[in-house]
C-alpha atoms as a PDB file:
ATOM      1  CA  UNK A   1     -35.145 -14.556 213.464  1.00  0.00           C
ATOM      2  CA  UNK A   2     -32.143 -16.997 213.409  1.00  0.00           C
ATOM      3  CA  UNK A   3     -33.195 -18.182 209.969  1.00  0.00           C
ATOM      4  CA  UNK A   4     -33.412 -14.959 208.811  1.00  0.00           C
ATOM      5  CA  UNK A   5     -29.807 -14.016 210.165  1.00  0.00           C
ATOM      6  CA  UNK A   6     -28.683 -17.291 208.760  1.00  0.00           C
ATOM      7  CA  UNK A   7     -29.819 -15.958 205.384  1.00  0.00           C
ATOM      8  CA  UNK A   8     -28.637 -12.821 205.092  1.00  0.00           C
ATOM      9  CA  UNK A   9     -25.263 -14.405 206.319  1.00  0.00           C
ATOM     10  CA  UNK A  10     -25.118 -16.737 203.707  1.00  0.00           C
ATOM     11  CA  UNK A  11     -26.314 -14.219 200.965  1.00  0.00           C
ATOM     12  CA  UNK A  12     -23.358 -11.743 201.913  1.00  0.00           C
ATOM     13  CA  UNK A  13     -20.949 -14.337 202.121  1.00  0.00           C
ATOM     14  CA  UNK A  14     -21.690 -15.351 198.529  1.00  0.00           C
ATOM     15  CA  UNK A  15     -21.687 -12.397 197.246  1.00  0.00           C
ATOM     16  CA  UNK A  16     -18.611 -10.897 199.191  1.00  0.00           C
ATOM     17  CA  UNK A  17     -16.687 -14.114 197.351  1.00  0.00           C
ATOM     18  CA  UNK A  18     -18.250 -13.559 193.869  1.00  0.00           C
ATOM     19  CA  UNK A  19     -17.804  -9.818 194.309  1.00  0.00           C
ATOM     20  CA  UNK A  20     -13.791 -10.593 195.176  1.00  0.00           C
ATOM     21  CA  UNK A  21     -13.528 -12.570 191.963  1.00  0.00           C
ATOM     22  CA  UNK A  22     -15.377  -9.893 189.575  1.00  0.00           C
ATOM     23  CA  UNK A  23     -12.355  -7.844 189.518  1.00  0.00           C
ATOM     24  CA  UNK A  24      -9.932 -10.620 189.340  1.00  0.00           C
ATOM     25  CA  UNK A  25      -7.635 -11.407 186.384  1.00  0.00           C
ATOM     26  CA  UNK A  26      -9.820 -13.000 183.778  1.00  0.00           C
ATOM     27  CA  UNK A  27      -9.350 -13.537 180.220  1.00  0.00           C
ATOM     28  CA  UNK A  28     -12.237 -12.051 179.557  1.00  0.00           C
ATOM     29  CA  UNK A  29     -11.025  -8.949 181.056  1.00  0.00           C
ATOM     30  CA  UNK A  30      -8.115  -8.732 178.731  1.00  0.00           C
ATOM     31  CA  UNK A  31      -9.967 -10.129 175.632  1.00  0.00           C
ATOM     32  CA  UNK A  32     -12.292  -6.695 176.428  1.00  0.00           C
ATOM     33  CA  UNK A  33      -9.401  -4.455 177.241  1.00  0.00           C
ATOM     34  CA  UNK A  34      -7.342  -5.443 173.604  1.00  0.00           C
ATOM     35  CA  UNK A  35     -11.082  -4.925 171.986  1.00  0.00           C
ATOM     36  CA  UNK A  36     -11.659  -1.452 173.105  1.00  0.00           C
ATOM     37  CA  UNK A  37      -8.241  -0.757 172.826  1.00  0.00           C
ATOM     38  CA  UNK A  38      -8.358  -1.778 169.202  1.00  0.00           C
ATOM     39  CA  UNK A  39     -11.717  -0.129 168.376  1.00  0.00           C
ATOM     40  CA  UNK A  40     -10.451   3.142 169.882  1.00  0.00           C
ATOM     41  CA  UNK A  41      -7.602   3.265 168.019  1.00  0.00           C
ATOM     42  CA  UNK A  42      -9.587   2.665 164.533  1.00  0.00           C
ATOM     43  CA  UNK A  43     -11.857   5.542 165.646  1.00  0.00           C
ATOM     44  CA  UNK A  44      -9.044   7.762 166.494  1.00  0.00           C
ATOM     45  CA  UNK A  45      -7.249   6.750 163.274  1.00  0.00           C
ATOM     46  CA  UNK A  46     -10.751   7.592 161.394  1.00  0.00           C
ATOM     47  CA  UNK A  47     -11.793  11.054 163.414  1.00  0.00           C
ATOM     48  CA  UNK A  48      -8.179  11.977 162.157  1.00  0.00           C
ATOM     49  CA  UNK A  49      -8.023  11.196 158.917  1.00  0.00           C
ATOM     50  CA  UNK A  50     -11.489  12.584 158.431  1.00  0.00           C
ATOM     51  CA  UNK A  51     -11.276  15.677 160.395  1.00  0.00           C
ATOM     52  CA  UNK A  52      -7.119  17.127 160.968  1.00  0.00           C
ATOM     53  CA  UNK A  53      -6.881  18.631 157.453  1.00  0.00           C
ATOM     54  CA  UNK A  54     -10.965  19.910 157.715  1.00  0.00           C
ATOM     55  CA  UNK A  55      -9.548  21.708 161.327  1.00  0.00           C
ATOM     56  CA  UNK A  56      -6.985  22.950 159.812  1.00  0.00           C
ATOM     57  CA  UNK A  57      -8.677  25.222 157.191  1.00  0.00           C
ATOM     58  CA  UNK A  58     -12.259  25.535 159.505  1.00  0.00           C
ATOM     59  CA  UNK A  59     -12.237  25.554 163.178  1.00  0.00           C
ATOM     60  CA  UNK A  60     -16.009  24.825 162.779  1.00  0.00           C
ATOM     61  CA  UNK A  61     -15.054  21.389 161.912  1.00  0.00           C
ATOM     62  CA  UNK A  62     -14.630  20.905 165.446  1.00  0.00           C
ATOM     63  CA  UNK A  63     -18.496  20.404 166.295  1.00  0.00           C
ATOM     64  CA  UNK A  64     -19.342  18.354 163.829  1.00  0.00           C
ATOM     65  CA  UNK A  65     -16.519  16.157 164.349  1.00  0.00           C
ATOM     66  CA  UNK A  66     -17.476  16.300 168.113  1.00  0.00           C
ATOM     67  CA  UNK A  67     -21.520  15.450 166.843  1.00  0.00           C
ATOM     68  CA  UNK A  68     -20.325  12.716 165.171  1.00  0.00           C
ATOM     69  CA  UNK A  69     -18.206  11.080 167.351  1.00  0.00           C
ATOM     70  CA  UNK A  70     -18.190  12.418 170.887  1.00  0.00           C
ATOM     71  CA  UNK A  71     -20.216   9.314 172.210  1.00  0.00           C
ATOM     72  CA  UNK A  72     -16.909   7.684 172.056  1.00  0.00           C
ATOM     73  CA  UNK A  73     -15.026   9.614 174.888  1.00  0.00           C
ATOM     74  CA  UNK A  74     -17.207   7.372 177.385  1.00  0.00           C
ATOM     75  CA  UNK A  75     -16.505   4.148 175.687  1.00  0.00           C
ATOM     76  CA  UNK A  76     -12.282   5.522 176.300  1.00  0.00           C
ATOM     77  CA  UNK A  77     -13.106   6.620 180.036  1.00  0.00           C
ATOM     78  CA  UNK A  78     -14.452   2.781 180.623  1.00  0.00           C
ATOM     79  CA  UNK A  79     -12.001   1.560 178.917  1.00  0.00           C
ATOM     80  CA  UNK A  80      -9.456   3.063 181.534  1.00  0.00           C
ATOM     81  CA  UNK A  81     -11.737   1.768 184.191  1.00  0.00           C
ATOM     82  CA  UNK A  82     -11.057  -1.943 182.737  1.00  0.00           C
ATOM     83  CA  UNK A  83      -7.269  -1.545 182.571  1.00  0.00           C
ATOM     84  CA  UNK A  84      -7.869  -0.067 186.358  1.00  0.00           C
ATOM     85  CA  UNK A  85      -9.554  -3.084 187.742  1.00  0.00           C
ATOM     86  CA  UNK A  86      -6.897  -5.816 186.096  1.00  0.00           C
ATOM     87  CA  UNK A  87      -4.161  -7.414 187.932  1.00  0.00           C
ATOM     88  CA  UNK A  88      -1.370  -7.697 186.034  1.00  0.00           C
ATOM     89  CA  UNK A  89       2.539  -6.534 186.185  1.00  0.00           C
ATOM     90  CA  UNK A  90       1.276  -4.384 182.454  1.00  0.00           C
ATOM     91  CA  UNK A  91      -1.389  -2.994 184.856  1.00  0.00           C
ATOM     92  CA  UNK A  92       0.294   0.766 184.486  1.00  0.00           C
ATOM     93  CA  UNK A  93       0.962   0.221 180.536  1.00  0.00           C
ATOM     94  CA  UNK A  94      -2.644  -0.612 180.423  1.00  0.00           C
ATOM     95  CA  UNK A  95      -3.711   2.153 181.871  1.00  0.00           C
ATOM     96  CA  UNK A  96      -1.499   4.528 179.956  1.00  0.00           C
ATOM     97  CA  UNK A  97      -2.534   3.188 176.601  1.00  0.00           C
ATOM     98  CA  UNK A  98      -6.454   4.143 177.935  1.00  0.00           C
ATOM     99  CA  UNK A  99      -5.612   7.417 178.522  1.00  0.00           C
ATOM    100  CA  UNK A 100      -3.808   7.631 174.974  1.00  0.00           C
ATOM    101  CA  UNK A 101      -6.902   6.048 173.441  1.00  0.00           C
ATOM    102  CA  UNK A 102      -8.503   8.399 175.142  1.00  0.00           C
ATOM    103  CA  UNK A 103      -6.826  11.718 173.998  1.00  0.00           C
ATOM    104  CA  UNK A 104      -6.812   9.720 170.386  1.00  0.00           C
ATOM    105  CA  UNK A 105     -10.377  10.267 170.173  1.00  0.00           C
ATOM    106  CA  UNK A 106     -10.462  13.178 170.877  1.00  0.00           C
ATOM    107  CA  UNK A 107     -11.274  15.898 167.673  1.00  0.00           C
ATOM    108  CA  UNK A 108      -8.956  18.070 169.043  1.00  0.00           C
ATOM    109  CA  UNK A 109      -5.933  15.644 170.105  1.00  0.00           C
ATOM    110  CA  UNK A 110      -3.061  14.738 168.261  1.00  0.00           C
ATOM    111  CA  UNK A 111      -2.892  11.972 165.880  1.00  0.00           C
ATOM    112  CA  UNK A 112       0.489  10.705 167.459  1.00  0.00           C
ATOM    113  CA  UNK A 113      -1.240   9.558 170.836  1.00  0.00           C
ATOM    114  CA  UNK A 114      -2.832   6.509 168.766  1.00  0.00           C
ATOM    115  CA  UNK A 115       0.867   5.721 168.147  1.00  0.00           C
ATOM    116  CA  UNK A 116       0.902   4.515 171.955  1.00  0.00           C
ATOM    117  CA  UNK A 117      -1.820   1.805 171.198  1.00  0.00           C
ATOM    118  CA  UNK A 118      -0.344  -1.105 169.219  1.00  0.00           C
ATOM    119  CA  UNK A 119       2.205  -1.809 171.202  1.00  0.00           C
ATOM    120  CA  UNK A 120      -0.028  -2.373 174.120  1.00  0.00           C
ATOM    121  CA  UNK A 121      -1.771  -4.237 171.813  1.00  0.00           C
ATOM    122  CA  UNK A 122       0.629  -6.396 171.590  1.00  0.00           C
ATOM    123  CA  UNK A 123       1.196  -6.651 175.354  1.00  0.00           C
ATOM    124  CA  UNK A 124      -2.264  -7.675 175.938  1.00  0.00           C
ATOM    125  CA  UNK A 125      -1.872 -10.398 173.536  1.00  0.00           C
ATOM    126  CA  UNK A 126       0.893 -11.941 174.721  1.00  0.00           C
ATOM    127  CA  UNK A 127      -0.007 -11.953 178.567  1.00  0.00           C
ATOM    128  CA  UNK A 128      -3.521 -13.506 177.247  1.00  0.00           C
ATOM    129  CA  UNK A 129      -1.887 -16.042 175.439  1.00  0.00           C
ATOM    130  CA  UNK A 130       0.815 -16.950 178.271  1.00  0.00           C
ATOM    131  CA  UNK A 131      -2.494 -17.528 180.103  1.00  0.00           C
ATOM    132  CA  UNK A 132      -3.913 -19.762 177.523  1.00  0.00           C
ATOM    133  CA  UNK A 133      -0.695 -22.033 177.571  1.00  0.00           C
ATOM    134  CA  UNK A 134      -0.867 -22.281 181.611  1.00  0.00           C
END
């Protein structure tokens, strides 16, 4: 019974310290954050270049834009879940820019919310880099 308790003591305690450090900072956080980010904004960039003027003239357009590319409105709700779980003073400006990748994607948004991207593009990249030079 002791060893047993011993165990399961030891097994929690490992995991309660790797589970603290999942959520931690990383650079692999970031380095998936600024790839989402930028794949988002590509396929926001393409739905609307592909689909605004076909909207315009045929409402219809709107399902098969939404066949073709709804999968893509759960890779943008994860990708505000990553911004969520990262520690870092841009924490807010991350999660803004995954809720304007988010409406981005979107068939029915507007083409200006992919404006918001870049520069938080360019955020990401420089906090990863100060990290690199540390």
């Amino acid at each position: 019974m002791k060893v047993s308790l011993f165990l399961v003591s030891i097994i929690f305690s490992v995991t309660a310290i790797a589970g603290g450090n999942v959520y931690r900072h990383s650079d692999d956080t970031l380095q998936k954050l600024y790839s989402e980010l930028h794949y988002l904004n590509q396929v926001g960039l393409e739905i609307h270049n592909k689909y605004d003027a076909k909207l315009a003239e045929d409402p219809q357009q709107l399902h098969f834009c939404e066949g073709e590319y709804g999968y893509v409105g759960t890779r943008a709700r994860a990708t505000i879940g990553i911004a969520n779980r990262i520690e870092s003073p841009n924490k807010e400006e991350y999660i803004a820019a995954g809720w304007k990748a988010y409406q981005c994607i979107k068939c029915s948004g507007d083409i200006s919310h992919c404006d918001a991207i870049p520069p938080a593009l360019e955020t990401i990249k420089a906090e990863y880099n100060a990290l690199q030079s540390q």
